[in-house]
C-alpha atoms as a PDB file:
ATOM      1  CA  UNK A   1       6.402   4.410  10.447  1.00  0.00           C
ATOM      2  CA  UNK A   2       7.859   0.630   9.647  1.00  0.00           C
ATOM      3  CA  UNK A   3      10.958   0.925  10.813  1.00  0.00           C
ATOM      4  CA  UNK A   4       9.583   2.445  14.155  1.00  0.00           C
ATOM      5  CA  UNK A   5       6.475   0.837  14.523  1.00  0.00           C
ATOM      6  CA  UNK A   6       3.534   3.198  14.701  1.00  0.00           C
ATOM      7  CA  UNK A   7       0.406   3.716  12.971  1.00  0.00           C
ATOM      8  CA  UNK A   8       0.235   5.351   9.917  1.00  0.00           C
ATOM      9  CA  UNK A   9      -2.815   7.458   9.157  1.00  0.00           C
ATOM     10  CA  UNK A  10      -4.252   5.874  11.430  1.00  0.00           C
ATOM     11  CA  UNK A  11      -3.964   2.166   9.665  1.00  0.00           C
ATOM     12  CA  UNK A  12      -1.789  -0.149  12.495  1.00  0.00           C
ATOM     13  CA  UNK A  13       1.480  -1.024  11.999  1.00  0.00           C
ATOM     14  CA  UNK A  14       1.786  -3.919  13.299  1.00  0.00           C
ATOM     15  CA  UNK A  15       5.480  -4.484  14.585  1.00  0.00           C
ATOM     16  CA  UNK A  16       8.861  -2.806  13.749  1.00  0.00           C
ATOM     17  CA  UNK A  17      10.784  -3.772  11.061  1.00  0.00           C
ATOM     18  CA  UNK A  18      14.421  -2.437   9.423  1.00  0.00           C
ATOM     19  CA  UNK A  19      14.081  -0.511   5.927  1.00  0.00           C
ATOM     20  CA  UNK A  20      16.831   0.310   3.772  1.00  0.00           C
ATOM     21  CA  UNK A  21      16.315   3.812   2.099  1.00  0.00           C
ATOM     22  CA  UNK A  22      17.914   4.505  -0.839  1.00  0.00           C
ATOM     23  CA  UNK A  23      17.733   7.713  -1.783  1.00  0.00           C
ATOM     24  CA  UNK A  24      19.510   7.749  -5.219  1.00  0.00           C
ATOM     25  CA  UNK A  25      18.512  11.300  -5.847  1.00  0.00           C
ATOM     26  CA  UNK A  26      17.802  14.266  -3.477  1.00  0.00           C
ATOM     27  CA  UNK A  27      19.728  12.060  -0.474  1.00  0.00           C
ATOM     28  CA  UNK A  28      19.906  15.786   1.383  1.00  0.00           C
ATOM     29  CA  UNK A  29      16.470  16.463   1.061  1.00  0.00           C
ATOM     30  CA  UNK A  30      15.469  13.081   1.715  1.00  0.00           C
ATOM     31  CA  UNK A  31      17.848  13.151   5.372  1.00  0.00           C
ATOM     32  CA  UNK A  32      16.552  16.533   5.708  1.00  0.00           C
ATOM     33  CA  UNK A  33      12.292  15.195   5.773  1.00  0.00           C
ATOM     34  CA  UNK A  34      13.616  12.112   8.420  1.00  0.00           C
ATOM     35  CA  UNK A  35      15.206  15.145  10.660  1.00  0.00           C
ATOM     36  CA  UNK A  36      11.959  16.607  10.222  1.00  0.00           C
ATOM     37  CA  UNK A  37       9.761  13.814  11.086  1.00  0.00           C
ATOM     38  CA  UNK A  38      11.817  13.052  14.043  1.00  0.00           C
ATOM     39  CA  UNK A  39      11.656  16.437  15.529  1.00  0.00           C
ATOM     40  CA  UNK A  40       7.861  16.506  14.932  1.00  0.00           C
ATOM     41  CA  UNK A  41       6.934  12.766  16.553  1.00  0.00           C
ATOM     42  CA  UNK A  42       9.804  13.143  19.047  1.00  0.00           C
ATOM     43  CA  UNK A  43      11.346  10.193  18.386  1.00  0.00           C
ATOM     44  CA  UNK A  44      13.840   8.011  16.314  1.00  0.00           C
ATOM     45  CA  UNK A  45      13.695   5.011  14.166  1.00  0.00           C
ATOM     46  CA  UNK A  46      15.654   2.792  15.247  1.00  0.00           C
ATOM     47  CA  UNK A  47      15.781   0.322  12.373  1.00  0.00           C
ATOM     48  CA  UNK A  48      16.278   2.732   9.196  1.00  0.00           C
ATOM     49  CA  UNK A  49      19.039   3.357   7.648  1.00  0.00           C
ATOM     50  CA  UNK A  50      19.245   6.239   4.122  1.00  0.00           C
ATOM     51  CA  UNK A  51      22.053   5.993   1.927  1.00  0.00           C
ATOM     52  CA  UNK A  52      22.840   7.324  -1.320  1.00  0.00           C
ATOM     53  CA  UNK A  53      24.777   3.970  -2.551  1.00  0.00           C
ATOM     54  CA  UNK A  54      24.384   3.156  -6.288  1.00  0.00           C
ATOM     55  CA  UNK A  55      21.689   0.656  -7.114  1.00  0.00           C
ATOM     56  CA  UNK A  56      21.528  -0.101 -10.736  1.00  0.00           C
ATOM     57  CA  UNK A  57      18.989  -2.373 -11.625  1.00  0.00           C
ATOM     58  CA  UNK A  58      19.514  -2.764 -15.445  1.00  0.00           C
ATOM     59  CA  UNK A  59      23.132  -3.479 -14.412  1.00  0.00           C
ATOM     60  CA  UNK A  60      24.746  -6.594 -13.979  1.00  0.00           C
ATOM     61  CA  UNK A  61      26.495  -6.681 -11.145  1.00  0.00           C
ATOM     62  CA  UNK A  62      24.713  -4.132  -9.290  1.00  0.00           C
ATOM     63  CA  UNK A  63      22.238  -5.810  -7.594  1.00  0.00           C
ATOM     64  CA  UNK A  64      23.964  -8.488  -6.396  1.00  0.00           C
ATOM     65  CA  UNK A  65      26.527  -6.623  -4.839  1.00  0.00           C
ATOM     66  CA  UNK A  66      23.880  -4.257  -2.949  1.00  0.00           C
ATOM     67  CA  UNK A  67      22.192  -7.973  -1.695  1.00  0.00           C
ATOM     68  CA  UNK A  68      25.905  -9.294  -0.825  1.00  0.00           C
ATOM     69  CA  UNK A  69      26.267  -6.035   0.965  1.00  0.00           C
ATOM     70  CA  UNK A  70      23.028  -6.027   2.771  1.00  0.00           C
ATOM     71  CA  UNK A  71      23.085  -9.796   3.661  1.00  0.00           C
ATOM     72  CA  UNK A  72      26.807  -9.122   5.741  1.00  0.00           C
ATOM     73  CA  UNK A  73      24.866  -6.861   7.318  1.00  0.00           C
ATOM     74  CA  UNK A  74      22.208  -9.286   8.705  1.00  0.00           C
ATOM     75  CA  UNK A  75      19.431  -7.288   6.994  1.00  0.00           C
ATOM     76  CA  UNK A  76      16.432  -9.383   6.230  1.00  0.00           C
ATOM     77  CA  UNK A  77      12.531  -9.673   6.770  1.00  0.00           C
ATOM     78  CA  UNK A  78      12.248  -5.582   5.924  1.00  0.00           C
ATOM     79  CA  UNK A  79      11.654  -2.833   3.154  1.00  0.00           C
ATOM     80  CA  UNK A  80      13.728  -1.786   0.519  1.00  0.00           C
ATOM     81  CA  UNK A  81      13.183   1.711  -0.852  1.00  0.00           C
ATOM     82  CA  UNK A  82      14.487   2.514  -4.465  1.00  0.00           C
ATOM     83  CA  UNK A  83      14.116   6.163  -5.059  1.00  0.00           C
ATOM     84  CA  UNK A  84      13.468   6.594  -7.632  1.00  0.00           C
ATOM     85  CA  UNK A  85      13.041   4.044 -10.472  1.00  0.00           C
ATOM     86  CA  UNK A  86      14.203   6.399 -13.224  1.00  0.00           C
ATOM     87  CA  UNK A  87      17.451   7.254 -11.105  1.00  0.00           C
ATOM     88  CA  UNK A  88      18.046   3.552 -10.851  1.00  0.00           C
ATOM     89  CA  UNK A  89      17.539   2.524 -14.706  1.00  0.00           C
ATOM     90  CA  UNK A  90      19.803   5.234 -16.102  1.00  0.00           C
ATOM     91  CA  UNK A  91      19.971   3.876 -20.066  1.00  0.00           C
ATOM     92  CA  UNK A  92      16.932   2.067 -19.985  1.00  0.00           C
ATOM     93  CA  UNK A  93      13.944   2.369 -22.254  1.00  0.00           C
ATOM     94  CA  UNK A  94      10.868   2.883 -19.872  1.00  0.00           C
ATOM     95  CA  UNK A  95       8.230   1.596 -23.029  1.00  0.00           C
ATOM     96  CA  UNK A  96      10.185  -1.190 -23.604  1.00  0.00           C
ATOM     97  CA  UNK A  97       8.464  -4.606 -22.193  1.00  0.00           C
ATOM     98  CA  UNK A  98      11.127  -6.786 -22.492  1.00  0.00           C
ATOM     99  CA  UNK A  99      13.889  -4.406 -20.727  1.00  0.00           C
ATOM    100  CA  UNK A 100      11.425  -3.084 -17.734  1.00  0.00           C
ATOM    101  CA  UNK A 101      10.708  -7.435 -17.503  1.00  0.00           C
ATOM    102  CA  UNK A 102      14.535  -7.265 -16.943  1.00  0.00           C
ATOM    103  CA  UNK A 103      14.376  -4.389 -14.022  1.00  0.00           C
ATOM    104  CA  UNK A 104      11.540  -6.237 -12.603  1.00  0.00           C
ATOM    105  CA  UNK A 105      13.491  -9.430 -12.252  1.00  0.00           C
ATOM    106  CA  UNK A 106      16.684  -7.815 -10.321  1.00  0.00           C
ATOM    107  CA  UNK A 107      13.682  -6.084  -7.966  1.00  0.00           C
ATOM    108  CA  UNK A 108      12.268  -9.467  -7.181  1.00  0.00           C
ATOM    109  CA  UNK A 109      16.012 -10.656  -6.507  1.00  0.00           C
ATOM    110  CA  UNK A 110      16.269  -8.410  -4.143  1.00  0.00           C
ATOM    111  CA  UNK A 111      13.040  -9.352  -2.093  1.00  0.00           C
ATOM    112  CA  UNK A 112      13.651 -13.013  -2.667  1.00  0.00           C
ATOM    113  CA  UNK A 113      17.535 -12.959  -1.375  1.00  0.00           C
ATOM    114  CA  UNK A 114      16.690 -10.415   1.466  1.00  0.00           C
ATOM    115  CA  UNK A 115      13.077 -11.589   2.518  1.00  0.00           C
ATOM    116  CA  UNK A 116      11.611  -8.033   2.003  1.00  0.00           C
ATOM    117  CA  UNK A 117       9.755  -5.775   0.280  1.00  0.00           C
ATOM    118  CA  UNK A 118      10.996  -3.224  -2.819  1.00  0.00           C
ATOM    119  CA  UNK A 119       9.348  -0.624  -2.758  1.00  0.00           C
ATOM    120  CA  UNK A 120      10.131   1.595  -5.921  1.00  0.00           C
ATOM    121  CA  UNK A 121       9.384   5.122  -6.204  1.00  0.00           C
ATOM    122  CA  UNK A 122       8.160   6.080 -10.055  1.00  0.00           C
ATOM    123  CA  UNK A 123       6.735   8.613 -11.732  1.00  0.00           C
ATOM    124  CA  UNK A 124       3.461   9.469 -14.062  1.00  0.00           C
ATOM    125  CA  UNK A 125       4.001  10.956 -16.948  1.00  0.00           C
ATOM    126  CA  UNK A 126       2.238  13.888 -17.850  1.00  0.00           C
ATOM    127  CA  UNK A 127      -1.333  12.909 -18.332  1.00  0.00           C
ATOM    128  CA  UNK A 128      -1.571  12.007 -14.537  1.00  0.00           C
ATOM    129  CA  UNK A 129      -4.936   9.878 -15.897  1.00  0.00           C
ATOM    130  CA  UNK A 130      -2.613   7.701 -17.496  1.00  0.00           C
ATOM    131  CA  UNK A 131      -0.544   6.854 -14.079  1.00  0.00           C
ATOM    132  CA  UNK A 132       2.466   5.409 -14.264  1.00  0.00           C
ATOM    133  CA  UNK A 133       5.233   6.397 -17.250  1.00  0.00           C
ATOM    134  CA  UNK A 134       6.605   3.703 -18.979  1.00  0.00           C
ATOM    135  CA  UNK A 135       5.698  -0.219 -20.448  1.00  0.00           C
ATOM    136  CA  UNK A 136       2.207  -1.726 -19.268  1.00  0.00           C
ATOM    137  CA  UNK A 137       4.508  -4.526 -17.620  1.00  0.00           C
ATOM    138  CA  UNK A 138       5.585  -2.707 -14.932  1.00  0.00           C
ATOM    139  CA  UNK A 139       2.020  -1.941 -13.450  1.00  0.00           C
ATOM    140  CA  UNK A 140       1.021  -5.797 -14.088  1.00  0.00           C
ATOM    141  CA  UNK A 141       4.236  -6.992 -12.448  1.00  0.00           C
ATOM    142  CA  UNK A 142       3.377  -4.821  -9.076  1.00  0.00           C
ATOM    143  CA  UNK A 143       1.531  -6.589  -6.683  1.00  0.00           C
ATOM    144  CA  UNK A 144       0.543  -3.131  -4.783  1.00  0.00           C
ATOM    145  CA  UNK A 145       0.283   1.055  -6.507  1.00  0.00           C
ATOM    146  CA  UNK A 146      -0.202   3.884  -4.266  1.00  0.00           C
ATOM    147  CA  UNK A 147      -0.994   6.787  -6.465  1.00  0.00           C
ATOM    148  CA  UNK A 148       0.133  10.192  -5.075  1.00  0.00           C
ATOM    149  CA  UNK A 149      -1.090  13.473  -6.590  1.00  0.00           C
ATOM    150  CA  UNK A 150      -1.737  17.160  -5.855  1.00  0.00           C
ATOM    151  CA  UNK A 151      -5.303  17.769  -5.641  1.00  0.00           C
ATOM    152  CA  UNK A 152      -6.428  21.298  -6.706  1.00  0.00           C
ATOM    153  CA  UNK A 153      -7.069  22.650  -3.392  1.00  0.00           C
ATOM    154  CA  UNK A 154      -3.112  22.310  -3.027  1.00  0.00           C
ATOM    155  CA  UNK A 155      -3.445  19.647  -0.662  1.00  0.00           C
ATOM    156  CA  UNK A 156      -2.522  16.144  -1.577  1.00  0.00           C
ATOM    157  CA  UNK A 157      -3.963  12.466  -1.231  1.00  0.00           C
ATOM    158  CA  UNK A 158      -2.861   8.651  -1.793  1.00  0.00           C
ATOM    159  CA  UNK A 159      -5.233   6.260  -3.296  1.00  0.00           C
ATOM    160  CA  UNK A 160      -4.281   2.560  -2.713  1.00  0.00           C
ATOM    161  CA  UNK A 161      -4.517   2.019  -6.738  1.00  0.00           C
ATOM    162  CA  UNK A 162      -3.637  -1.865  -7.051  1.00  0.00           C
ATOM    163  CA  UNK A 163      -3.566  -4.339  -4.261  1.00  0.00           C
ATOM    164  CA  UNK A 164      -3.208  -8.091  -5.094  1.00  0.00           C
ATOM    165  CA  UNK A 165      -4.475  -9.527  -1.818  1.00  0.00           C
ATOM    166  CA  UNK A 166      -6.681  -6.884  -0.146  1.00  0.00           C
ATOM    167  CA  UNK A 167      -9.727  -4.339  -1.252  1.00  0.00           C
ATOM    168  CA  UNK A 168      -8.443  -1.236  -3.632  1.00  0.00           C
ATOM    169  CA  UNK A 169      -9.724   2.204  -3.445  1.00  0.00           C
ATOM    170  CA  UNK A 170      -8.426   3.453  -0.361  1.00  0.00           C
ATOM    171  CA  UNK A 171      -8.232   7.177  -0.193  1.00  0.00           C
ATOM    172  CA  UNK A 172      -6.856   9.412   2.421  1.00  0.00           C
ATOM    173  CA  UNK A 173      -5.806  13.071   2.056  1.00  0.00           C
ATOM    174  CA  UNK A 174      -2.689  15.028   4.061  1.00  0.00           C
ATOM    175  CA  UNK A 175      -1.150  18.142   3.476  1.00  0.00           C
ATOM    176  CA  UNK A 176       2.636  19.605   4.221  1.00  0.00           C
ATOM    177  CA  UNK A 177       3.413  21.632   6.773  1.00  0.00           C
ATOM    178  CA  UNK A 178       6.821  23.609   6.749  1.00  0.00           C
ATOM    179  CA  UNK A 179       9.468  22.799   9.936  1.00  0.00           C
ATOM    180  CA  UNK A 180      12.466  24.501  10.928  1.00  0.00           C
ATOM    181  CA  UNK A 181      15.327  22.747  11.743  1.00  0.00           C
ATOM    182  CA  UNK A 182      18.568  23.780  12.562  1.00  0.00           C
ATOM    183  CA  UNK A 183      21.421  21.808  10.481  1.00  0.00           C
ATOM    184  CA  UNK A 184      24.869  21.972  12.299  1.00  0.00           C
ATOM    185  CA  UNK A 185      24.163  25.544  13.188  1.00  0.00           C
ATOM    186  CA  UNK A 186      22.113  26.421  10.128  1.00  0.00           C
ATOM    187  CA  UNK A 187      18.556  27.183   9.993  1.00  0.00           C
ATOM    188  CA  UNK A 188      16.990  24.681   7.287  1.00  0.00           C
ATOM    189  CA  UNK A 189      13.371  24.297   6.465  1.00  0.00           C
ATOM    190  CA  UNK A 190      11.939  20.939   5.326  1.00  0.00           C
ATOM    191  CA  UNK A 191       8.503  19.267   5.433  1.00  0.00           C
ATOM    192  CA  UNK A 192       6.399  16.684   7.501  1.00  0.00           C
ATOM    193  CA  UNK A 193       2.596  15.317   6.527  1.00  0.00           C
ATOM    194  CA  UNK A 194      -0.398  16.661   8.460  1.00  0.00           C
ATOM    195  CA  UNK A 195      -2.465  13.711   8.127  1.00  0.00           C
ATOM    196  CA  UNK A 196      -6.640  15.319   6.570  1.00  0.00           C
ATOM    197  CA  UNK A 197      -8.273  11.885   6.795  1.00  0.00           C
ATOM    198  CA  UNK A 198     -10.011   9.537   4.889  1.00  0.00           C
ATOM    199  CA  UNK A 199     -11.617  10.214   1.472  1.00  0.00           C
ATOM    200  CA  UNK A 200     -15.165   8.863   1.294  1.00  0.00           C
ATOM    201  CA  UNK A 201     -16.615   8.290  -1.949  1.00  0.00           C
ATOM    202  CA  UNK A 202     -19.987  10.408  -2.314  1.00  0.00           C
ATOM    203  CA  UNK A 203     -22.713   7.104  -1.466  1.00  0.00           C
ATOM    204  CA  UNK A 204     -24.571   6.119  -4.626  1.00  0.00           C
ATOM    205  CA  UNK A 205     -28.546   5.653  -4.515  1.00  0.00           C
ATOM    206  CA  UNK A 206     -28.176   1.626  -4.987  1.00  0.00           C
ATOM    207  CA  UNK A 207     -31.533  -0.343  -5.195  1.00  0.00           C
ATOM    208  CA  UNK A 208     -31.530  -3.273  -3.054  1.00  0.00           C
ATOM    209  CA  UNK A 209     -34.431  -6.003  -3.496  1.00  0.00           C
ATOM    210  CA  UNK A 210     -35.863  -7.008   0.508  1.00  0.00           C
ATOM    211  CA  UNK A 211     -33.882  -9.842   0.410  1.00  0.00           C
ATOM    212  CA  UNK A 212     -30.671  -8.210  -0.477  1.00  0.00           C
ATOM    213  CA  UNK A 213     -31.697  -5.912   2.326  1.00  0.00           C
ATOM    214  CA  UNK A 214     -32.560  -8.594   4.646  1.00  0.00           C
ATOM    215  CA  UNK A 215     -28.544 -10.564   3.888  1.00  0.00           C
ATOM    216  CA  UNK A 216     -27.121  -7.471   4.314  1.00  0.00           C
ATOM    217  CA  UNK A 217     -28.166  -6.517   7.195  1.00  0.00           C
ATOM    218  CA  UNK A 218     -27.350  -9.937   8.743  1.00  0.00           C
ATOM    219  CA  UNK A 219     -23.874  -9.330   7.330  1.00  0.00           C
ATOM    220  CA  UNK A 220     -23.447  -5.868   9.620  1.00  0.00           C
ATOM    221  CA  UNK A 221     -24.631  -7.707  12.747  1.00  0.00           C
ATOM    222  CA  UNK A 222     -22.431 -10.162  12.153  1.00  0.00           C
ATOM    223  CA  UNK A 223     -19.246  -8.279  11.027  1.00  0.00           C
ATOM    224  CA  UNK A 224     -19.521  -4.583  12.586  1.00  0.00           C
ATOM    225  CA  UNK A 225     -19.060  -5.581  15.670  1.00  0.00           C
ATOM    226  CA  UNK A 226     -15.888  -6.982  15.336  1.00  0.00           C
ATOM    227  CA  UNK A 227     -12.314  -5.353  15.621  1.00  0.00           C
ATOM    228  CA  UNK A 228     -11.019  -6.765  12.273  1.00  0.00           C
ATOM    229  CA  UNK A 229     -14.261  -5.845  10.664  1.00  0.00           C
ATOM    230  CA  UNK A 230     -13.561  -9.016   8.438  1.00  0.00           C
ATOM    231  CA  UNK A 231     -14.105 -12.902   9.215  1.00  0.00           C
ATOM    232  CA  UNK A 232     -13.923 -16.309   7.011  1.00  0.00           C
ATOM    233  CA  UNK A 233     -16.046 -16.180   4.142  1.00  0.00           C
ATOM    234  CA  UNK A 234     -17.193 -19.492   4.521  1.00  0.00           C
ATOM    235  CA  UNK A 235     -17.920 -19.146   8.557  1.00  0.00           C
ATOM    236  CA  UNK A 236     -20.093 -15.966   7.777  1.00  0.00           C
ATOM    237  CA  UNK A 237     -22.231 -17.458   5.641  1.00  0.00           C
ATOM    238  CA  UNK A 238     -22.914 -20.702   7.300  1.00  0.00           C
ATOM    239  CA  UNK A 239     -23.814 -18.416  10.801  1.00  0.00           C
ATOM    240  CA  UNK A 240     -26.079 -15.619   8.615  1.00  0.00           C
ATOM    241  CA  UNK A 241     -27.534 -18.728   7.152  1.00  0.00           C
ATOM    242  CA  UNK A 242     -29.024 -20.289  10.690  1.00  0.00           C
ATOM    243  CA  UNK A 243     -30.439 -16.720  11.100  1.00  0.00           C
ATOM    244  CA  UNK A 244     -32.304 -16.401   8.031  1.00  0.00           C
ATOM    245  CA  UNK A 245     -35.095 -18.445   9.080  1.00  0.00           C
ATOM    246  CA  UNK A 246     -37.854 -17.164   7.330  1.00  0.00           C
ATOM    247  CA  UNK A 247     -36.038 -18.214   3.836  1.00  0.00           C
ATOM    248  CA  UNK A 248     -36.708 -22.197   2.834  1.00  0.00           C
ATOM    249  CA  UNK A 249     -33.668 -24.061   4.270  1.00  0.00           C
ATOM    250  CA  UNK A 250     -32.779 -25.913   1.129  1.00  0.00           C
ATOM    251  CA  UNK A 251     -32.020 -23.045  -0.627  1.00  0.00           C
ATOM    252  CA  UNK A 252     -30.572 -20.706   2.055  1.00  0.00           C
ATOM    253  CA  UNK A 253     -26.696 -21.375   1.129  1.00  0.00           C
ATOM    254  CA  UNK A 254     -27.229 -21.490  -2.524  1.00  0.00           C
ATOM    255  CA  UNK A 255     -29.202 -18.050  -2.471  1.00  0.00           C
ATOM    256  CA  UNK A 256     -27.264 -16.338   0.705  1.00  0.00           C
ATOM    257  CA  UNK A 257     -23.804 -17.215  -1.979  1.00  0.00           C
ATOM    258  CA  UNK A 258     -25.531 -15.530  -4.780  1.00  0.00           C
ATOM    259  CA  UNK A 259     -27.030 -12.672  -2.584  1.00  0.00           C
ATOM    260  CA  UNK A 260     -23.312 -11.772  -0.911  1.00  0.00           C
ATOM    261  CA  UNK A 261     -21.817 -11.978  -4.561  1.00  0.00           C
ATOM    262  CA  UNK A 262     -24.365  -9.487  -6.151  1.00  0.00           C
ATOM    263  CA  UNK A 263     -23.601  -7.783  -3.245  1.00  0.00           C
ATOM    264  CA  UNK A 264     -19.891  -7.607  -3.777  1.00  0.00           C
ATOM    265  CA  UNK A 265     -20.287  -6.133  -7.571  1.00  0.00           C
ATOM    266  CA  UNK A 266     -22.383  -3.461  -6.326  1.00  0.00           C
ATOM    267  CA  UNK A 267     -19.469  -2.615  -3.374  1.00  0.00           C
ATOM    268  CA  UNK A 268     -21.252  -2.849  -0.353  1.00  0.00           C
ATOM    269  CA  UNK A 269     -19.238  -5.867   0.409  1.00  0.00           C
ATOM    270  CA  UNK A 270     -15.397  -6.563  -0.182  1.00  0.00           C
ATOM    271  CA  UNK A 271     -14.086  -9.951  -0.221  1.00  0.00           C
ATOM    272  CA  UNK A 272     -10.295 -11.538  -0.814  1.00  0.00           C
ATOM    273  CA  UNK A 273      -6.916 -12.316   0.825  1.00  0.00           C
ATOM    274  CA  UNK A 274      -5.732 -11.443   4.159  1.00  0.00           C
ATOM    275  CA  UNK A 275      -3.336 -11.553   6.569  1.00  0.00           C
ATOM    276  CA  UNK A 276      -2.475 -15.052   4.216  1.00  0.00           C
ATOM    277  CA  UNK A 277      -6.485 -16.190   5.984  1.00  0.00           C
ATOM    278  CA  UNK A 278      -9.065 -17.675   4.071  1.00  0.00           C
ATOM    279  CA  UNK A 279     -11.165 -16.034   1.917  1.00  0.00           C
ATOM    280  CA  UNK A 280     -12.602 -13.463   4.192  1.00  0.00           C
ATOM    281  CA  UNK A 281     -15.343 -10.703   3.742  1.00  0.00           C
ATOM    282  CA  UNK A 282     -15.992  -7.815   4.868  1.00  0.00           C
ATOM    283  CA  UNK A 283     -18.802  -4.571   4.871  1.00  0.00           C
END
């Protein structure tokens, strides 16, 4: 969906961009799901490329070859795919801080030579509660985590798990629907996502005193209508503040600041980072 430029359940993307796949196990099956997707959306990235070449990144050497060998090729400002961590860290202790640090490091090579984003494929381990296998280091060093799992309808969803400049807790749910395809005269089977939708959280019966109610409610007016659904922090409160007549004016910004925040830890309102903006907010 990045390296052709269309939405992806339903969330915009919002240009093209190239992405390097590299599929250092299962390349077959991996070419085998892009045939797949093509022949379902009938069309063609035009800016991704899969390959199988070795990418070690507890090897010296390796990495800076594969960013010598990407940079001749004018890649830049894209995605990276490593698939899958394990594959590429053959020898290296998962629980061990100090060597995943290492790994991390010849990642963030990558995106700082090449302008793009590494995305790394990894594993849980077997208590799926647990998420990710291996040292605590590696989820602090991630600035995003989708989480993919099986649910027990035999369906499957991705929760967006960590996200260091935007609101967490996205849930959507897809299952995978078998496609024929025939392979230089061979009929092959593979898979493509059927998009299910978004997972809502059941609501929760949260008390609200009338003057939560009341800042709230100015908060809707003010940010449903638009087609970001999010606006400068700062700019919101300042315009919900002229509307809040009925509230003493001297203490309107102090108490709308304190109102939005006890708001925020009872999430009916998200705040933070995006689009590199101010602080925005949002319902």
């Amino acid at each position: 969906h990045l390296a052709s430029g269309s939405e992806w359940f339903g969330l915009p993307v919002s240009r093209e961009i190239p992405v390097v796949y590299t599929a250092l196990e299962g390349f077959r099956g991996v070419a085998k799901r892009i045939l797949g997707w093509c022949k379902k959306n009938g069309t063609s990235p035009t800016k991704m490329l899969t390959t199988h070449d070795t990418l070690l990144l507890g090897q010296n050497g390796s990495v800076e070859k594969f960013i010598s060998h990407y940079k001749k090729k004018q890649f830049h400002s894209g995605m990276v795919i490593i698939d899958t961590l394990n594959m590429a860290c053959p020898n290296i202790e998962e629980n061990s801080a100090s060597e995943m640090s290492g790994v991390i490091r010849k990642a963030k090579l990558i995106t700082e030579q090449l302008n793009s984003t590494v995305l790394i494929i990894h594993h849980s381990g077997k208590d799926e509660s647990r998420g990710m296998r291996g040292s605590s280091s590696l989820k602090a060093s991630m600035d995003t985590i989708i989480f993919v799992k099986k649910d027990s309808n035999g369906n499957f969803e991705w929760t967006l798990e960590k996200s260091k400049d935007s609101e967490c807790g996205i849930r959507y749910g897809y299952r995978l629907e078998t496609l024929e395809l025939d392979v230089y005269g061979e009929v092959e089977t593979t898979c493509t996502v059927e998009k299910l939708g978004e997972i809502l959280e059941k609501s929760k019966n949260i008390k609200l005193t009338s003057k939560q109610i009341r800042v709230l409610n100015l908060l809707k007016d003010r940010l449903l209508p638009l087609s970001s659904g999010h606006d400068d922090m700062d700019i919101v409160i300042e315009q919900c503040c002229n509307l809040w007549t009925e509230h003493p004016s001297a203490k309107r910004t102090y108490d709308m600041r304190n109102i939005v925040a006890s708001l925020i830890n009872k999430g009916l309102l998200g705040s933070g980072s995006k689009d590199d903006l101010n602080e925005q907010i949002w319902i």
